[in-house]
N, C-alpha and C. Protein backbone atom coordinates (compact mmCIF):
# COMPACT_ATOMS: atom_id res chain seq x y z
N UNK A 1 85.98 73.83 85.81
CA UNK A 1 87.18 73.39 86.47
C UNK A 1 87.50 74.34 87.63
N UNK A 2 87.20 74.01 89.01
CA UNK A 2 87.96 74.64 89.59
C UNK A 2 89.37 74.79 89.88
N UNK A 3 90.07 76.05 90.26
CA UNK A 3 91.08 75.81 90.65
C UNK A 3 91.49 76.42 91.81
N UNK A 4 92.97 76.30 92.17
CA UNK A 4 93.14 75.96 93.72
C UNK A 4 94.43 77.31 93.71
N UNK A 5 93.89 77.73 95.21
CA UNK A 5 94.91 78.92 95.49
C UNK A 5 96.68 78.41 94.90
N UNK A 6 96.56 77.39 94.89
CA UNK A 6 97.89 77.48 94.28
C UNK A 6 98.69 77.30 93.16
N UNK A 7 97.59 77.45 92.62
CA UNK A 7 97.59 77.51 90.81
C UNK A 7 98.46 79.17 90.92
N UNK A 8 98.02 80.26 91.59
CA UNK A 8 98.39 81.13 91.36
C UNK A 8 100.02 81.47 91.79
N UNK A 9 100.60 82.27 90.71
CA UNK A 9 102.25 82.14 90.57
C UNK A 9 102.45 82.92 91.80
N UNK A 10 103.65 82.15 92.60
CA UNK A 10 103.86 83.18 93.65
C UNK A 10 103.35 82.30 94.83
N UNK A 11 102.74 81.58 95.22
CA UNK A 11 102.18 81.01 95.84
C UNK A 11 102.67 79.28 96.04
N UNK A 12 102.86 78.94 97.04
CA UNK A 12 103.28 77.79 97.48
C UNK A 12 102.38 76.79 98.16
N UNK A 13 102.55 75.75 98.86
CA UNK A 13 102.27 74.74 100.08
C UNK A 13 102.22 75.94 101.35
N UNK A 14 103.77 75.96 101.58
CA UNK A 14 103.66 77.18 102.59
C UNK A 14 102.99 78.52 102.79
N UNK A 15 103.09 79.29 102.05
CA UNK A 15 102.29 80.40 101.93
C UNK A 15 101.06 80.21 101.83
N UNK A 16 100.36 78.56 101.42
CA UNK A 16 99.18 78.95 101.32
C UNK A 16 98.61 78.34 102.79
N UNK A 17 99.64 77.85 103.74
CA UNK A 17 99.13 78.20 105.06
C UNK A 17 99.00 79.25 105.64
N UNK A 18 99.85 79.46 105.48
CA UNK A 18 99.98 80.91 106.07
C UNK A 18 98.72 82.17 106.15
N UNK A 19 98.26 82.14 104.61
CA UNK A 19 97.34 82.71 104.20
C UNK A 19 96.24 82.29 104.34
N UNK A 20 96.18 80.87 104.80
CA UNK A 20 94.31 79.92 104.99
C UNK A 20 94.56 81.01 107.02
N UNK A 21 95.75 80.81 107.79
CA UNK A 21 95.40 81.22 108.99
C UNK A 21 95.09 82.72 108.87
N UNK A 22 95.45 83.30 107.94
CA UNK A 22 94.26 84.57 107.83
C UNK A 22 93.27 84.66 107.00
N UNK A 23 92.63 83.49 106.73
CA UNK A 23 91.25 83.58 106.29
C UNK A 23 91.04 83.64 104.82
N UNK A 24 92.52 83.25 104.25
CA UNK A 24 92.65 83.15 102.41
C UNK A 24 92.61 81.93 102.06
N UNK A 25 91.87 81.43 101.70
CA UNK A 25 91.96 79.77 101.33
C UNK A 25 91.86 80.01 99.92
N UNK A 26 90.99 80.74 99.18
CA UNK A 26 90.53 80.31 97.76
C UNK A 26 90.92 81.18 96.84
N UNK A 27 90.70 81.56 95.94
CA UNK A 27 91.64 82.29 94.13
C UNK A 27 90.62 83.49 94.81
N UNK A 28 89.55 83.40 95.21
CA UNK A 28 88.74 84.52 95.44
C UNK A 28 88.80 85.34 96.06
N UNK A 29 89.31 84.73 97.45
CA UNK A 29 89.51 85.52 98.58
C UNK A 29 90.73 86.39 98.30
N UNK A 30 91.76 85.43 97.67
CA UNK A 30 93.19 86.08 97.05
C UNK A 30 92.60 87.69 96.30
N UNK A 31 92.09 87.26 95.04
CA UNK A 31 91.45 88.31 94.40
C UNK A 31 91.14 89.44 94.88
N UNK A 32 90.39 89.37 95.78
CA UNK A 32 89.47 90.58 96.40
C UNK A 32 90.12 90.96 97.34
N UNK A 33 91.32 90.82 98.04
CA UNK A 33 92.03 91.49 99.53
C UNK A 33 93.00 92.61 98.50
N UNK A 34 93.19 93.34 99.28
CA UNK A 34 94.09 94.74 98.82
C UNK A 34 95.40 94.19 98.85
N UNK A 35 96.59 95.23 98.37
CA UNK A 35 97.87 95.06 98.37
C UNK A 35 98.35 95.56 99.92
N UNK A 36 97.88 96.23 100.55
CA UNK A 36 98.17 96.20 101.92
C UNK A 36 97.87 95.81 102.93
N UNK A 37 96.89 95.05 102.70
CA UNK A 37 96.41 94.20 103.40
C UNK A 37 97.38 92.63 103.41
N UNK A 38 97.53 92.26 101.86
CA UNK A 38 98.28 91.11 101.86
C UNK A 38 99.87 91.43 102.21
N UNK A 39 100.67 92.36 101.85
CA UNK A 39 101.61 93.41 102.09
C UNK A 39 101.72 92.84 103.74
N UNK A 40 101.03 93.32 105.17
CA UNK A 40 101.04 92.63 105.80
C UNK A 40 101.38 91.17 106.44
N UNK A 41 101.47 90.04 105.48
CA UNK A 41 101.50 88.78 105.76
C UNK A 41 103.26 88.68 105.93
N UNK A 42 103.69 87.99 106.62
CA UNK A 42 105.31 87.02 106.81
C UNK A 42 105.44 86.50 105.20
N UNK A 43 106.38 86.96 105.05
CA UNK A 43 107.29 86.33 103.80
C UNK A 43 106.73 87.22 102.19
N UNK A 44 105.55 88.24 102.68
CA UNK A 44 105.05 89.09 101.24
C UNK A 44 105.01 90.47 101.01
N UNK A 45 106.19 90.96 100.19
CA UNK A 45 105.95 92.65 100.81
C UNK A 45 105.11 92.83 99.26
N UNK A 46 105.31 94.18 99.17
CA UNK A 46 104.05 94.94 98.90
C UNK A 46 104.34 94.64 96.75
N UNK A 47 105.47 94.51 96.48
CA UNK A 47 105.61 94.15 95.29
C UNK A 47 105.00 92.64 94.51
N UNK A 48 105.10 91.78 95.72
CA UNK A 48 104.73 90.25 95.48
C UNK A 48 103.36 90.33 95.64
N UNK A 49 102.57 90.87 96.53
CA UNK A 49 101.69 91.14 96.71
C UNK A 49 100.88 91.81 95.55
N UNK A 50 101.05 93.29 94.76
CA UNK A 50 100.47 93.41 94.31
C UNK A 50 100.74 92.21 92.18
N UNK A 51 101.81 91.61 92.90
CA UNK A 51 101.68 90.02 91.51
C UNK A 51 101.05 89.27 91.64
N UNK A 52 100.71 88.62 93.13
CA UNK A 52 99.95 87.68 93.64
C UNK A 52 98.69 88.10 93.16
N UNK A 53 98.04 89.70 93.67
CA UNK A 53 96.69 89.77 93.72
C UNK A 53 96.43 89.50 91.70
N UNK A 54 96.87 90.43 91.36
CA UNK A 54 96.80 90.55 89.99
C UNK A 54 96.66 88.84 88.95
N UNK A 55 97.72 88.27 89.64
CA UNK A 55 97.45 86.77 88.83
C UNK A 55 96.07 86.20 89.78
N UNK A 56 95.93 86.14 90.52
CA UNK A 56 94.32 86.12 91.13
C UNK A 56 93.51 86.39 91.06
N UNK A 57 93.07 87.45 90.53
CA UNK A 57 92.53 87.98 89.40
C UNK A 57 92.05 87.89 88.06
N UNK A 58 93.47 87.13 87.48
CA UNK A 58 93.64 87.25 86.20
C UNK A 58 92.80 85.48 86.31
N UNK A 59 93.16 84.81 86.94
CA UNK A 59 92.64 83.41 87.44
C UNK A 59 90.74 83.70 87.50
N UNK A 60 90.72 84.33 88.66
CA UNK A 60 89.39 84.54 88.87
C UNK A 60 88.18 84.59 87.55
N UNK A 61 88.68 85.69 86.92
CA UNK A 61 88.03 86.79 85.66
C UNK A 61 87.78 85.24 84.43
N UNK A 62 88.81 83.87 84.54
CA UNK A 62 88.52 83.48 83.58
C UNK A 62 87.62 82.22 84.39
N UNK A 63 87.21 82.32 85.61
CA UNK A 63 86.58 81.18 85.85
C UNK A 63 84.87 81.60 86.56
N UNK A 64 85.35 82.77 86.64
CA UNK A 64 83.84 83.42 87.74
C UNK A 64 84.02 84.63 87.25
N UNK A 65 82.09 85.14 86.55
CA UNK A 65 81.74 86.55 85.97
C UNK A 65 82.42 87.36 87.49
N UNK A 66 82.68 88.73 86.90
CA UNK A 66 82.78 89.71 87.97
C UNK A 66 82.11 90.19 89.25
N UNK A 67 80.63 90.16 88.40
CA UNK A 67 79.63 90.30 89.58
C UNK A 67 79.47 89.46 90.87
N UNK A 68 79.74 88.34 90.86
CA UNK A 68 80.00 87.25 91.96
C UNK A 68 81.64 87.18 92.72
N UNK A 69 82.75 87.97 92.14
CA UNK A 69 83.83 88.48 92.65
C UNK A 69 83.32 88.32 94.37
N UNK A 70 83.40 89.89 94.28
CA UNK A 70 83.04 90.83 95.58
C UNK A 70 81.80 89.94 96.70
N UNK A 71 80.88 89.87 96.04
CA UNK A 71 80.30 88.92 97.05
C UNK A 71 80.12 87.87 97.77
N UNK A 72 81.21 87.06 97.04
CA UNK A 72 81.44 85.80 97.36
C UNK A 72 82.65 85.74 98.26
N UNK A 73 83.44 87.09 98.44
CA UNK A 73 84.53 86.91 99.32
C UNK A 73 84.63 88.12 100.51
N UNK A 74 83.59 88.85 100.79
CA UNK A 74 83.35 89.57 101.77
C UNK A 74 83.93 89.14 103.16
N UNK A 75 83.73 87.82 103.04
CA UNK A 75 83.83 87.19 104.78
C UNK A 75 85.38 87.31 104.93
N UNK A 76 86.06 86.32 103.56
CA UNK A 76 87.10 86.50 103.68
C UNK A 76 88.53 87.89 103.95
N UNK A 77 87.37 88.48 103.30
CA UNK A 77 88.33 90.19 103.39
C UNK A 77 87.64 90.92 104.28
N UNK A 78 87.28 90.35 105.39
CA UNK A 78 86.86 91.01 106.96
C UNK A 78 88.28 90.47 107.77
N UNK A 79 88.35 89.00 107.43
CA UNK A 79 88.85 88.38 108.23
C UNK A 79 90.40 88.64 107.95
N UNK A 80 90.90 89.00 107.08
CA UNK A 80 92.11 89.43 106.83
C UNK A 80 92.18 91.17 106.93
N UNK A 81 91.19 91.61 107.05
CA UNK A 81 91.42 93.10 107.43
C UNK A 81 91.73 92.90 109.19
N UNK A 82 90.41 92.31 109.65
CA UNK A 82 90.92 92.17 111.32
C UNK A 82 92.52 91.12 111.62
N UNK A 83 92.87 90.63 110.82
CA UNK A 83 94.04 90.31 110.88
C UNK A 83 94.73 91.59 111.22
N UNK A 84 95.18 91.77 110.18
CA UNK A 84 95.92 93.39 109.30
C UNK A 84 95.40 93.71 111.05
N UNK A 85 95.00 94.66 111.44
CA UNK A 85 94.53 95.36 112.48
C UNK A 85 95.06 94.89 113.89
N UNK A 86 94.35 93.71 114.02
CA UNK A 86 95.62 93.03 114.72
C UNK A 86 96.98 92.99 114.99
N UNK A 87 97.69 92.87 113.96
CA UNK A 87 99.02 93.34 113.75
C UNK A 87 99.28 94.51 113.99
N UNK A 88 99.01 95.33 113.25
CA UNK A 88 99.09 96.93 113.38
C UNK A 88 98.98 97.22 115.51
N UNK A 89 97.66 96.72 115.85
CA UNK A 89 98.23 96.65 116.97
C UNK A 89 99.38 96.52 118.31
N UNK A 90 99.02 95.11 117.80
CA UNK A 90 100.40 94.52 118.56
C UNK A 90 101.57 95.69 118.16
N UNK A 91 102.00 95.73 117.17
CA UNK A 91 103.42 96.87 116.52
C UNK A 91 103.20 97.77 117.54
N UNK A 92 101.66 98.61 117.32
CA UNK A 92 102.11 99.28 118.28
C UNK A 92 102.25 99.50 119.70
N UNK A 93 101.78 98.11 120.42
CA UNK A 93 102.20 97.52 121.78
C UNK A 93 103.63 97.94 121.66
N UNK A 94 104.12 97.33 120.81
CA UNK A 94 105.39 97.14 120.77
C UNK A 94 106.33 98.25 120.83
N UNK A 95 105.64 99.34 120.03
CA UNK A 95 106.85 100.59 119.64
C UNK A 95 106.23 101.28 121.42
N UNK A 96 105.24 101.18 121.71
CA UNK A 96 105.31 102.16 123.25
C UNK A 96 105.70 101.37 124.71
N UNK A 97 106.00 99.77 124.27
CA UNK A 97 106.73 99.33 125.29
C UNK A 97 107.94 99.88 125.56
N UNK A 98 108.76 99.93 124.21
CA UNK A 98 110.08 100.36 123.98
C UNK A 98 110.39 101.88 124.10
N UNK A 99 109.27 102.74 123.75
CA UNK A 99 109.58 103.89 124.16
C UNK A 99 109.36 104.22 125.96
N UNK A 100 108.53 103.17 126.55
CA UNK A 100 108.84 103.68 128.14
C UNK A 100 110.35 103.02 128.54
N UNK A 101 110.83 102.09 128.04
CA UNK A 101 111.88 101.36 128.46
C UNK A 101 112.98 102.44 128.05
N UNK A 102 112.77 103.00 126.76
CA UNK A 102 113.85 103.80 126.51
C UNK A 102 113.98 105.18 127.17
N UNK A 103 112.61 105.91 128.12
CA UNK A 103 112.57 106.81 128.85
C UNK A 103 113.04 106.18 130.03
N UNK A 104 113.18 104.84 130.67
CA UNK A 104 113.45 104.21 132.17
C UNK A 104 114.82 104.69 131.92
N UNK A 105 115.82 104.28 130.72
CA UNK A 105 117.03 104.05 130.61
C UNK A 105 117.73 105.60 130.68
N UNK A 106 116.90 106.85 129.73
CA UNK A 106 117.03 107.96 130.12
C UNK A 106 117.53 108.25 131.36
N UNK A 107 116.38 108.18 131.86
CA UNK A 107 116.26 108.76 133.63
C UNK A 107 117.44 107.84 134.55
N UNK A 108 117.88 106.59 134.26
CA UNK A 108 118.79 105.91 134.87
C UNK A 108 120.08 106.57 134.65
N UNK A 109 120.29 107.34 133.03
CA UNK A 109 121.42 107.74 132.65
C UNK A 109 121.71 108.94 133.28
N UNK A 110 120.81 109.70 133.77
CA UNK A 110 120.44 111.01 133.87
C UNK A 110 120.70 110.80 135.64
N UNK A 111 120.35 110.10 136.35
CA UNK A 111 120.73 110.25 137.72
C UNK A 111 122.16 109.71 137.99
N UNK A 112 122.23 108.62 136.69
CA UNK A 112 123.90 108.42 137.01
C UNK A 112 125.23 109.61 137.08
N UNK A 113 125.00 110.99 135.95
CA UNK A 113 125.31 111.57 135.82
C UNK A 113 125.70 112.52 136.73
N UNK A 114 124.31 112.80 137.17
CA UNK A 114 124.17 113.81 138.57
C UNK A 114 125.14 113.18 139.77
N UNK A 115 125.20 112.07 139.94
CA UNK A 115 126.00 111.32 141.08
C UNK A 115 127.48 111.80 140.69
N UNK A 116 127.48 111.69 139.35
CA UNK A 116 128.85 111.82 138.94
C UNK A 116 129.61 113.04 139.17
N UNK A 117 128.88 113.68 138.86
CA UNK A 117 128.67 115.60 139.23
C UNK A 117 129.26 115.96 140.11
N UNK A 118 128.34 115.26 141.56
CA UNK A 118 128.66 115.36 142.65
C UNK A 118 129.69 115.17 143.08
């Protein structure tokens, strides 16, 4: 019997889009990605995450020996690491946009001052 990523508790319709656009479609792929890796995703912090993986797991272990785990979901836990990485990126686009904007605003405050001085 197979079964379907959304057998696992914790897991929805929604979330399991969410999770097919980073490369999680199956109980397996679920299984084998880390807690910070999934931790990463919109709507899953790091507590749900490590319930999710664990009942995925617990799913997996009774339908597929161990040894076929790990190998069967390699692709998938590339593709959600370069996710993960991705993100992490962008963030930090993000935190050094804001730190030059917040040095522009400095220096704006800082010549306003001096005028003031004067």
């Amino acid at each position: 019997m197979t079964q379907s990523i959304l057998d696992v508790r914790g897991i929805g319709p929604a979330m399991q889009i969410v999770l097919a656009k980073q490369g999680v479609k199956t109980i397996e792929d679920l299984a084998s990605t880390t807690v910070e890796l999934l931790a990463l995703t919109p709507g899953i912090s790091e507590l749900k995450a490590t319930q999710v993986i664990n009942d995925a797991r617990k799913l997996v272990a009774s339908i597929i020996p161990d040894e076929n785990v790990t190998s069967t979901t390699k692709k998938a836990k590339t593709k959600v690491k370069k996710s993960a990485e991705k993100s992490k990126k962008d963030k930090s686009k993000d935190k050094k946009n804001k730190k030059g904007k917040d040095k522009k605003k400095d220096k704006e405050k800082s010549k306003k001052s001096k005028k003031k001085s004067k």
